[in-house]
PDB file of N, CA and C in Angstrom:
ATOM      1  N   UNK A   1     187.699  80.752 144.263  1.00  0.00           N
ATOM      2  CA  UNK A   1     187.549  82.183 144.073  1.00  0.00           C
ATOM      3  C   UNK A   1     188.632  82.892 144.885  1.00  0.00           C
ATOM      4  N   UNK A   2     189.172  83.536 144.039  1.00  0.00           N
ATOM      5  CA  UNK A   2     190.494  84.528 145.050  1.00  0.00           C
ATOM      6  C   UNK A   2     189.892  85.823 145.557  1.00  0.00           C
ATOM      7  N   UNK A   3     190.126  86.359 146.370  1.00  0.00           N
ATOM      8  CA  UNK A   3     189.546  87.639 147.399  1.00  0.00           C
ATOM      9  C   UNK A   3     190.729  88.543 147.908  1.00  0.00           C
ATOM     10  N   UNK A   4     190.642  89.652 147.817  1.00  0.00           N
ATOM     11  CA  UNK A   4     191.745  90.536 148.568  1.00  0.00           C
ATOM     12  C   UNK A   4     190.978  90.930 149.833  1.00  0.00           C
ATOM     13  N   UNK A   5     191.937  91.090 151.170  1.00  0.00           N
ATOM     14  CA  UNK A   5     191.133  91.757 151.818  1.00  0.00           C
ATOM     15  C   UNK A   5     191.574  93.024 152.620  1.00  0.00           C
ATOM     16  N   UNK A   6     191.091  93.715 152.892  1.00  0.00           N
ATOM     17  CA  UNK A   6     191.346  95.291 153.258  1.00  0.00           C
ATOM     18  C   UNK A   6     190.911  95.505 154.600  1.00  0.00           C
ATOM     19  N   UNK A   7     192.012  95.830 155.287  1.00  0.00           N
ATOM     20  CA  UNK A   7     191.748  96.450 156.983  1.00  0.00           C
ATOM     21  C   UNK A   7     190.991  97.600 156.610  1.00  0.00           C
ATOM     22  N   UNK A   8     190.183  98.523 157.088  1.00  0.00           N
ATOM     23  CA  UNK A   8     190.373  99.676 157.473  1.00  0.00           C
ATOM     24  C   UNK A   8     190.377 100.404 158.588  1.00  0.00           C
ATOM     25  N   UNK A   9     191.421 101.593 158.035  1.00  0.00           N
ATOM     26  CA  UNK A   9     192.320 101.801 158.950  1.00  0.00           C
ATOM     27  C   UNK A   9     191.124 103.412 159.830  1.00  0.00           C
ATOM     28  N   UNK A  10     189.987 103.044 159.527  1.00  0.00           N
ATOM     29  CA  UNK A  10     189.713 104.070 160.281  1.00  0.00           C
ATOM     30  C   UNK A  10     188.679 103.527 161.441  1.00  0.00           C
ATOM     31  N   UNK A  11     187.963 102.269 161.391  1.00  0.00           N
ATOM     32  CA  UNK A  11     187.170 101.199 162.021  1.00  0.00           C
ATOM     33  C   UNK A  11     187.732  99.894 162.615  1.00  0.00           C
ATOM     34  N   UNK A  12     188.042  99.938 163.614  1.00  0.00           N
ATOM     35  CA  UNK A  12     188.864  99.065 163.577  1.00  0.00           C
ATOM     36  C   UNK A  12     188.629  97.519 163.724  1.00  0.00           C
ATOM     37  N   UNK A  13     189.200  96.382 163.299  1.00  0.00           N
ATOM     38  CA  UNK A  13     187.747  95.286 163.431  1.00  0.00           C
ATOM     39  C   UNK A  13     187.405  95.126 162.127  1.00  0.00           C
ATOM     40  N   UNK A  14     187.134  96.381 161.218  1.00  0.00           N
ATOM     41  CA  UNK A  14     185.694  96.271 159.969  1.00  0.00           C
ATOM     42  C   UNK A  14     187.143  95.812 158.701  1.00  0.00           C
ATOM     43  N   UNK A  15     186.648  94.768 157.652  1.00  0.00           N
ATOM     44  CA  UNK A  15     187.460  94.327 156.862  1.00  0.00           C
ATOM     45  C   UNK A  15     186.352  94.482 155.532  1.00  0.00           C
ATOM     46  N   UNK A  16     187.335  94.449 154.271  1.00  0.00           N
ATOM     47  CA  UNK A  16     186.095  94.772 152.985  1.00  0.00           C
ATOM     48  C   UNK A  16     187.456  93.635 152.285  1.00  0.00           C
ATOM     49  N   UNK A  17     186.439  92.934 151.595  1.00  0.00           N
ATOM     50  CA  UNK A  17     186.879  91.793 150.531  1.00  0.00           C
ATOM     51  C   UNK A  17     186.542  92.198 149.261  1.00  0.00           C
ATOM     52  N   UNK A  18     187.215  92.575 148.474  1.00  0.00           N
ATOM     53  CA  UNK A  18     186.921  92.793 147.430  1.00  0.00           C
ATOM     54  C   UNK A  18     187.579  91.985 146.373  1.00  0.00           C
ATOM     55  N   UNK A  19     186.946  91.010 145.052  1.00  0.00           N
ATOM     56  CA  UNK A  19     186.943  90.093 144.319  1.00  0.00           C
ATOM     57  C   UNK A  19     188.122  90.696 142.890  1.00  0.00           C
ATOM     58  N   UNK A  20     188.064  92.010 143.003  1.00  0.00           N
ATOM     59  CA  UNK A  20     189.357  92.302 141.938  1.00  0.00           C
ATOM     60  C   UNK A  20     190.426  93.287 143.022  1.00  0.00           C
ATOM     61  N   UNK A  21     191.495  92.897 143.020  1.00  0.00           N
ATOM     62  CA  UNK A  21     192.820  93.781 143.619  1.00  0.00           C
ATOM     63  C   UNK A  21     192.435  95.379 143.693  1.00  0.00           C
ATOM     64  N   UNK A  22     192.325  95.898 144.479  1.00  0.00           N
ATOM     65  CA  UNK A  22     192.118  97.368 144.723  1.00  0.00           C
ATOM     66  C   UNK A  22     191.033  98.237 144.129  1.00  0.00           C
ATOM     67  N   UNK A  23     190.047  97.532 143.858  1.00  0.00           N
ATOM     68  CA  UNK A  23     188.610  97.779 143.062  1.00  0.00           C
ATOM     69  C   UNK A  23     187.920  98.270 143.855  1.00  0.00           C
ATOM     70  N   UNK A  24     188.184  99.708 144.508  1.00  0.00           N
ATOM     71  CA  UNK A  24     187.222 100.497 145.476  1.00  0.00           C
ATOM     72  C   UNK A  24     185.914 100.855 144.776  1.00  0.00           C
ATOM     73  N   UNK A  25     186.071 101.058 143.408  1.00  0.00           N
ATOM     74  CA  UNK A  25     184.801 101.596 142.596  1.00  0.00           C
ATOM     75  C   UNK A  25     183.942 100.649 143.206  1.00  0.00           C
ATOM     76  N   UNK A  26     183.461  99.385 143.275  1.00  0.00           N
ATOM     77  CA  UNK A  26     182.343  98.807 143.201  1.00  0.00           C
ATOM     78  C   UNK A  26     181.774  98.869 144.962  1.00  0.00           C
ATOM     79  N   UNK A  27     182.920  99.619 145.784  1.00  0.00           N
ATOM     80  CA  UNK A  27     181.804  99.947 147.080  1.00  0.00           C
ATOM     81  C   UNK A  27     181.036 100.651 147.180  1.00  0.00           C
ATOM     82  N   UNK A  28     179.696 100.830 147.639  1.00  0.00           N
ATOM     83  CA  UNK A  28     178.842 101.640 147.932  1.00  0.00           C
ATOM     84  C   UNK A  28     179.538 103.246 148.561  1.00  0.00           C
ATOM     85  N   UNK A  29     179.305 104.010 148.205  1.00  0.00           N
ATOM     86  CA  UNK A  29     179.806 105.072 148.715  1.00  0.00           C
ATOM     87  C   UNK A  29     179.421 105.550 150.041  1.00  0.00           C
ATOM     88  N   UNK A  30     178.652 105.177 150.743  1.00  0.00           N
ATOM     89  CA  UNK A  30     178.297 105.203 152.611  1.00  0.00           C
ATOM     90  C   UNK A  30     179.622 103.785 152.936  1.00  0.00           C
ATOM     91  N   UNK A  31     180.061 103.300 152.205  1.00  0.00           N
ATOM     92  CA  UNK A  31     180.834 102.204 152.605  1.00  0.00           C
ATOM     93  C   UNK A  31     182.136 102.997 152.762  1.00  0.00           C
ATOM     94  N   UNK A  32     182.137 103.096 151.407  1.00  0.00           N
ATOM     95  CA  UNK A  32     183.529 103.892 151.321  1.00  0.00           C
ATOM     96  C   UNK A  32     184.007 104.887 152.075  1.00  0.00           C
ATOM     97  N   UNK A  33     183.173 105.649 152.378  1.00  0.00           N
ATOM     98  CA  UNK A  33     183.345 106.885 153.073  1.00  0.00           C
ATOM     99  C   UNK A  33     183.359 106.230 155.086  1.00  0.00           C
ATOM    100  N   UNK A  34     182.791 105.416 155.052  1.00  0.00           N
ATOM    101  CA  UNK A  34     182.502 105.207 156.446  1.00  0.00           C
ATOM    102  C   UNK A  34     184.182 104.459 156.796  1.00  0.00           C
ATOM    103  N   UNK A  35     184.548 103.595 156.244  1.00  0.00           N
ATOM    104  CA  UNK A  35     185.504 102.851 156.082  1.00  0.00           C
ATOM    105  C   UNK A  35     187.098 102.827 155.319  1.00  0.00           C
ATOM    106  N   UNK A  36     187.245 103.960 154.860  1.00  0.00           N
ATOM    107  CA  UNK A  36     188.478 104.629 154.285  1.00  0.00           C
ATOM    108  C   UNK A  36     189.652 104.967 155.142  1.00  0.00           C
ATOM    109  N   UNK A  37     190.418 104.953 155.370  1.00  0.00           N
ATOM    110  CA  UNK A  37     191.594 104.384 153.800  1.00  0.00           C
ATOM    111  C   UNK A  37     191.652 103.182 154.312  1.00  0.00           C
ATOM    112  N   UNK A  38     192.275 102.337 153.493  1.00  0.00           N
ATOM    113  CA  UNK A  38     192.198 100.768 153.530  1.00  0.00           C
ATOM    114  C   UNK A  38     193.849 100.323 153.440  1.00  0.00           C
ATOM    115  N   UNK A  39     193.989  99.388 153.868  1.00  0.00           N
ATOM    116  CA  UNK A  39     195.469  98.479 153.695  1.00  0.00           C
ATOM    117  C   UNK A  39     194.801  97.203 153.489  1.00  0.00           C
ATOM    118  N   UNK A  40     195.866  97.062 152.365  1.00  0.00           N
ATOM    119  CA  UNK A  40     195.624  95.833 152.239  1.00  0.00           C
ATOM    120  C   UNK A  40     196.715  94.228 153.420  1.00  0.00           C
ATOM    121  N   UNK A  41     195.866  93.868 153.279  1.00  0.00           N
ATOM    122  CA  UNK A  41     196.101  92.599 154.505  1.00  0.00           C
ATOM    123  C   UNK A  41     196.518  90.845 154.379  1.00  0.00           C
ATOM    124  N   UNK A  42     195.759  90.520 153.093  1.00  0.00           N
ATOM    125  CA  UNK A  42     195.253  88.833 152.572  1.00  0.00           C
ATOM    126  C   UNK A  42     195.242  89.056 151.380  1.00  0.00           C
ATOM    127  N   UNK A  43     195.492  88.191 151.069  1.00  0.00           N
ATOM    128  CA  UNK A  43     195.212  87.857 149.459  1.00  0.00           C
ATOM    129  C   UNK A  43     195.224  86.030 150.204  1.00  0.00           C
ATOM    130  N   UNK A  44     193.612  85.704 149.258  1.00  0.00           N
ATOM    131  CA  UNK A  44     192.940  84.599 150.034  1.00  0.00           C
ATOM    132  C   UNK A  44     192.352  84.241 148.642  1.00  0.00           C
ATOM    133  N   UNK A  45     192.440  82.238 148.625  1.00  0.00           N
ATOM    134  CA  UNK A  45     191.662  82.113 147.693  1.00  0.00           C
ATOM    135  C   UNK A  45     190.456  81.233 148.616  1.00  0.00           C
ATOM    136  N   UNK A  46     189.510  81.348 148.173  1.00  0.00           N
ATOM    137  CA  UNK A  46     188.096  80.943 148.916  1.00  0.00           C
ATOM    138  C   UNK A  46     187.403  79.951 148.835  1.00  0.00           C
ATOM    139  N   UNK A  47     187.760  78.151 148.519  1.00  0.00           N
ATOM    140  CA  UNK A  47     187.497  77.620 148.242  1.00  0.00           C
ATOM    141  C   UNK A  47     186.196  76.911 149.765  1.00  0.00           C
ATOM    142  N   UNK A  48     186.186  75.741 148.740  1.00  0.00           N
ATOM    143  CA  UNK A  48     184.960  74.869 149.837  1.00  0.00           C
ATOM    144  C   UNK A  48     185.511  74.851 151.060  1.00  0.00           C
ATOM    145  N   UNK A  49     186.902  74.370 150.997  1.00  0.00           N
ATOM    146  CA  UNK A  49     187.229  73.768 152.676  1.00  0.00           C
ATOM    147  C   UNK A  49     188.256  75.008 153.139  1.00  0.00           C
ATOM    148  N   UNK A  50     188.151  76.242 152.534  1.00  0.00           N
ATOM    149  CA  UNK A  50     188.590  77.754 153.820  1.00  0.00           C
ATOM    150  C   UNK A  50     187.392  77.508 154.495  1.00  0.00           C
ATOM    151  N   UNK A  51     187.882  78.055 155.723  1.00  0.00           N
ATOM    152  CA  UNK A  51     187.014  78.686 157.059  1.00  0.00           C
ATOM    153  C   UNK A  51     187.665  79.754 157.291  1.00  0.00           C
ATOM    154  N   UNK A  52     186.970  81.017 157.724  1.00  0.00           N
ATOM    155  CA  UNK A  52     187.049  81.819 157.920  1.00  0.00           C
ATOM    156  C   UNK A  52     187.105  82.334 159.579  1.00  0.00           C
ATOM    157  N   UNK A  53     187.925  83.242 159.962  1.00  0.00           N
ATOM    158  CA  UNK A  53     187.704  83.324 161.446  1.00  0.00           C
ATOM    159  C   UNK A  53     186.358  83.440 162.458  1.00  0.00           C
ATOM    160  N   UNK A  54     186.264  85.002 161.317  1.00  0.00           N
ATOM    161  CA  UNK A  54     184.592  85.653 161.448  1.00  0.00           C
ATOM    162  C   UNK A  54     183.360  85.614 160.188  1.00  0.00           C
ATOM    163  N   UNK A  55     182.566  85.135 160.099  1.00  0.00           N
ATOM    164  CA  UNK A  55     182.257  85.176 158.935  1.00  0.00           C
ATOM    165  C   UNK A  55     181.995  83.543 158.089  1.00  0.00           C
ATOM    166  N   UNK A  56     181.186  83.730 157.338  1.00  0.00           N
ATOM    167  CA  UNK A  56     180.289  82.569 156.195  1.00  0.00           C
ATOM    168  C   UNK A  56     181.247  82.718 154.985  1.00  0.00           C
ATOM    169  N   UNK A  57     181.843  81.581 154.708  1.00  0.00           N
ATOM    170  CA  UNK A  57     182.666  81.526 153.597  1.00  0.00           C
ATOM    171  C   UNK A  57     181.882  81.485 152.058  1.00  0.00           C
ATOM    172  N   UNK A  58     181.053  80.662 152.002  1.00  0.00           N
ATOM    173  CA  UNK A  58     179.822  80.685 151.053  1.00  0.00           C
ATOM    174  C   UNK A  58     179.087  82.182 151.009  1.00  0.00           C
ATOM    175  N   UNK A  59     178.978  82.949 151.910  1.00  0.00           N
ATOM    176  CA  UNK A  59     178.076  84.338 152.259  1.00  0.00           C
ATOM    177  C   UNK A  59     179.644  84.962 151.622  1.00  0.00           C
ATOM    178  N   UNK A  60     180.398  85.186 151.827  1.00  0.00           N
ATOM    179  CA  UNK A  60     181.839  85.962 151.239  1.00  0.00           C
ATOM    180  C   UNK A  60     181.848  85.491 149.787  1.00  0.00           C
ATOM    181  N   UNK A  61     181.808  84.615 149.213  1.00  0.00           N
ATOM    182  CA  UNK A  61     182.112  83.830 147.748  1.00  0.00           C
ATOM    183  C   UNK A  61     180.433  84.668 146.912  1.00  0.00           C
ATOM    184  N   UNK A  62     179.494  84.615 147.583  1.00  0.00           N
ATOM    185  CA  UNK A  62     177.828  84.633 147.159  1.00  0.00           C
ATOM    186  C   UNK A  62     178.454  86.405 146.925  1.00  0.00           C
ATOM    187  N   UNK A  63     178.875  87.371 147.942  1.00  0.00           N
ATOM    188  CA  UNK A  63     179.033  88.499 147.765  1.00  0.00           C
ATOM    189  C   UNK A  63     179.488  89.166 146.837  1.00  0.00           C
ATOM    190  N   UNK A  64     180.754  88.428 146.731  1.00  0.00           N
ATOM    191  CA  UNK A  64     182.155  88.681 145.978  1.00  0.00           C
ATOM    192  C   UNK A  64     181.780  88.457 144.450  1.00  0.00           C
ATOM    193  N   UNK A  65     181.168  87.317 144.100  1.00  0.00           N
ATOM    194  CA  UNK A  65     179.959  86.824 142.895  1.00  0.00           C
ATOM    195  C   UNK A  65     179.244  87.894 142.666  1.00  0.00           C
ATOM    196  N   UNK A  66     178.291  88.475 143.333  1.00  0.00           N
ATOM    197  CA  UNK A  66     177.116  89.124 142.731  1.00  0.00           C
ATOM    198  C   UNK A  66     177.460  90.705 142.788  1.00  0.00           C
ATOM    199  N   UNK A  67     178.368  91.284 143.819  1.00  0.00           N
ATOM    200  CA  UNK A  67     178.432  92.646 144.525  1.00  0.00           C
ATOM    201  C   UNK A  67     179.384  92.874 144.127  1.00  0.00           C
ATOM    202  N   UNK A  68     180.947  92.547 143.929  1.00  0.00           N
ATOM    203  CA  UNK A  68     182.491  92.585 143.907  1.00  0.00           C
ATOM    204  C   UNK A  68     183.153  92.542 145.229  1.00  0.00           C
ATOM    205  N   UNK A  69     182.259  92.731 146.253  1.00  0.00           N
ATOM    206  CA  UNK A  69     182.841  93.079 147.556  1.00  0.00           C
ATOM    207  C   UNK A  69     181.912  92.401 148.961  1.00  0.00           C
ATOM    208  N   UNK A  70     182.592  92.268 149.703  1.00  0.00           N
ATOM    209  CA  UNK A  70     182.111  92.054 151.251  1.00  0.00           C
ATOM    210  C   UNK A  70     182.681  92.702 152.279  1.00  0.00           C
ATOM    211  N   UNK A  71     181.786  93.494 153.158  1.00  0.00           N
ATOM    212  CA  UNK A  71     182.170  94.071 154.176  1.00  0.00           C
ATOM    213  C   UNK A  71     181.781  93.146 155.243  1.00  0.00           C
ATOM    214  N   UNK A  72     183.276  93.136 156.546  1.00  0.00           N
ATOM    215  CA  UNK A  72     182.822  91.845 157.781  1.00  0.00           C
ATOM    216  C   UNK A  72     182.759  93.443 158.666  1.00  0.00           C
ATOM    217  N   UNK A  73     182.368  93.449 159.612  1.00  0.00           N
ATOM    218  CA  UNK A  73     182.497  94.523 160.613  1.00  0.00           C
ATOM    219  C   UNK A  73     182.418  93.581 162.037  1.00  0.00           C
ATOM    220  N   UNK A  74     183.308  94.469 162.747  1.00  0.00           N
ATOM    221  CA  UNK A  74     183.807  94.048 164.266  1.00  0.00           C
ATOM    222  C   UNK A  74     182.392  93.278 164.828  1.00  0.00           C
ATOM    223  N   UNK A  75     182.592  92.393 165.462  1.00  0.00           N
ATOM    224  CA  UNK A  75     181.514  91.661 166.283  1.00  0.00           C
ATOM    225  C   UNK A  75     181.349  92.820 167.456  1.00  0.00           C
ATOM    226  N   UNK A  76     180.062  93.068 167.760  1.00  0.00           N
ATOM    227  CA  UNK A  76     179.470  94.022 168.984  1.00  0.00           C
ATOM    228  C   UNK A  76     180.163  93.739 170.118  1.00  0.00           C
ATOM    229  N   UNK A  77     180.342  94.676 170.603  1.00  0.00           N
ATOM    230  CA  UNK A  77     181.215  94.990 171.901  1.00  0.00           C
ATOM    231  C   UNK A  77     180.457  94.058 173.309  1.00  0.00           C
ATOM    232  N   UNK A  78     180.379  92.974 174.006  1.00  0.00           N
ATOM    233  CA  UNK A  78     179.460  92.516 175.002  1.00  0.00           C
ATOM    234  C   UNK A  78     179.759  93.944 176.313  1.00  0.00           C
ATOM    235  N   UNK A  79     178.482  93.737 176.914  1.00  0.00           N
ATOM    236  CA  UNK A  79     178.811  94.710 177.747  1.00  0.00           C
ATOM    237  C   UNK A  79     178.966  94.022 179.037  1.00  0.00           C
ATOM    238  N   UNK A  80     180.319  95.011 180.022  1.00  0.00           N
ATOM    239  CA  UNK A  80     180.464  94.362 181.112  1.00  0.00           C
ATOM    240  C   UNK A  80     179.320  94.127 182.445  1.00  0.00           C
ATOM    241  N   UNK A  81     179.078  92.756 182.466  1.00  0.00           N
ATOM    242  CA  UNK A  81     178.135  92.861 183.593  1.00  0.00           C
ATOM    243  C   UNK A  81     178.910  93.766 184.856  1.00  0.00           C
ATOM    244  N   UNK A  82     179.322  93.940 185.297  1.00  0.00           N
ATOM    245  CA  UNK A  82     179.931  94.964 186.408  1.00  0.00           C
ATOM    246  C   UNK A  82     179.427  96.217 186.029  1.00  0.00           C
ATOM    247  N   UNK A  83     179.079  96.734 185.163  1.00  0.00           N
ATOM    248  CA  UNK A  83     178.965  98.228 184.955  1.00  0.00           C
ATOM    249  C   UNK A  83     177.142  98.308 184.704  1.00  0.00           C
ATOM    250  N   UNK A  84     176.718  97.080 184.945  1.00  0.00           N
ATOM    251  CA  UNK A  84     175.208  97.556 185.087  1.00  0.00           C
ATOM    252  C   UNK A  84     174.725  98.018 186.576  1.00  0.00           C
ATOM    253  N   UNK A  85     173.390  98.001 186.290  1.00  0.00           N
ATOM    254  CA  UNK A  85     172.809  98.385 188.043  1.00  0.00           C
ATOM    255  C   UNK A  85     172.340  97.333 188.384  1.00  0.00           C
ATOM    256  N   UNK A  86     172.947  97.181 189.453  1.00  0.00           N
ATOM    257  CA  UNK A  86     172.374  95.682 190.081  1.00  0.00           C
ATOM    258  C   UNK A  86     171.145  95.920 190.989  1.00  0.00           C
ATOM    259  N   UNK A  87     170.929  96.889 191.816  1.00  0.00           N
ATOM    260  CA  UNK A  87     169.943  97.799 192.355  1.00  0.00           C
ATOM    261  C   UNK A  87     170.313  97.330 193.486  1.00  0.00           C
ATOM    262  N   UNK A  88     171.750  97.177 194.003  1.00  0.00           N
ATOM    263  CA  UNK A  88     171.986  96.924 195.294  1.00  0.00           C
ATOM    264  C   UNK A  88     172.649  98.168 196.305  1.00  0.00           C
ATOM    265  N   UNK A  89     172.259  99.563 195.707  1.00  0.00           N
ATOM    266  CA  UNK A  89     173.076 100.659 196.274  1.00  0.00           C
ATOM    267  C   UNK A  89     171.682 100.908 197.290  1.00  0.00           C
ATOM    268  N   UNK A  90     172.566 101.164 198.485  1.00  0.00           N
ATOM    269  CA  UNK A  90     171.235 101.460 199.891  1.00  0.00           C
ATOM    270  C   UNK A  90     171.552 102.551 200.389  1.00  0.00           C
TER     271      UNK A  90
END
């Protein structure tokens, strides 16, 4: 299965795969709007033995199949242990 994939340039981190070349129609429009304007980045074909950096290659192929598209979004920020309260201020 071939996949395009799209930075966007307003989230940074968040990527949308979409299964036909520049086929914004089939995003959800809270997608679209949250995640606009886009560059394109990959052109990827998706077989058994890709791995993916972030992300389920089978869950991307299952998407791309049923939806036209997959959105990956940035992995959560960990927070720095230093900036909690340790409850050691006297």
């Amino acid at each position: 299965m071939h996949a395009y994939v799209y930075k966007s340039l307003r989230k940074e981190g968040a990527y949308v795969f979409l299964a036909t070349r520049d086929d914004f129609e089939c995003l959800s429009e809270s997608v679209h709007k949250a995640l606009q304007p886009f560059a394109l980045v990959l052109e990827v074909t998706l077989d058994g033995a890709r791995q993916l950096a972030r992300g389920n290659a089978d869950e991307v192929r299952s998407d791309l199949a049923t939806r036209g598209f997959h959105v990956q979004m940035p992995p959560p920020v960990s927070q720095d242990p230093l900036t909690s309260d340790w409850g050691t201020d006297a």
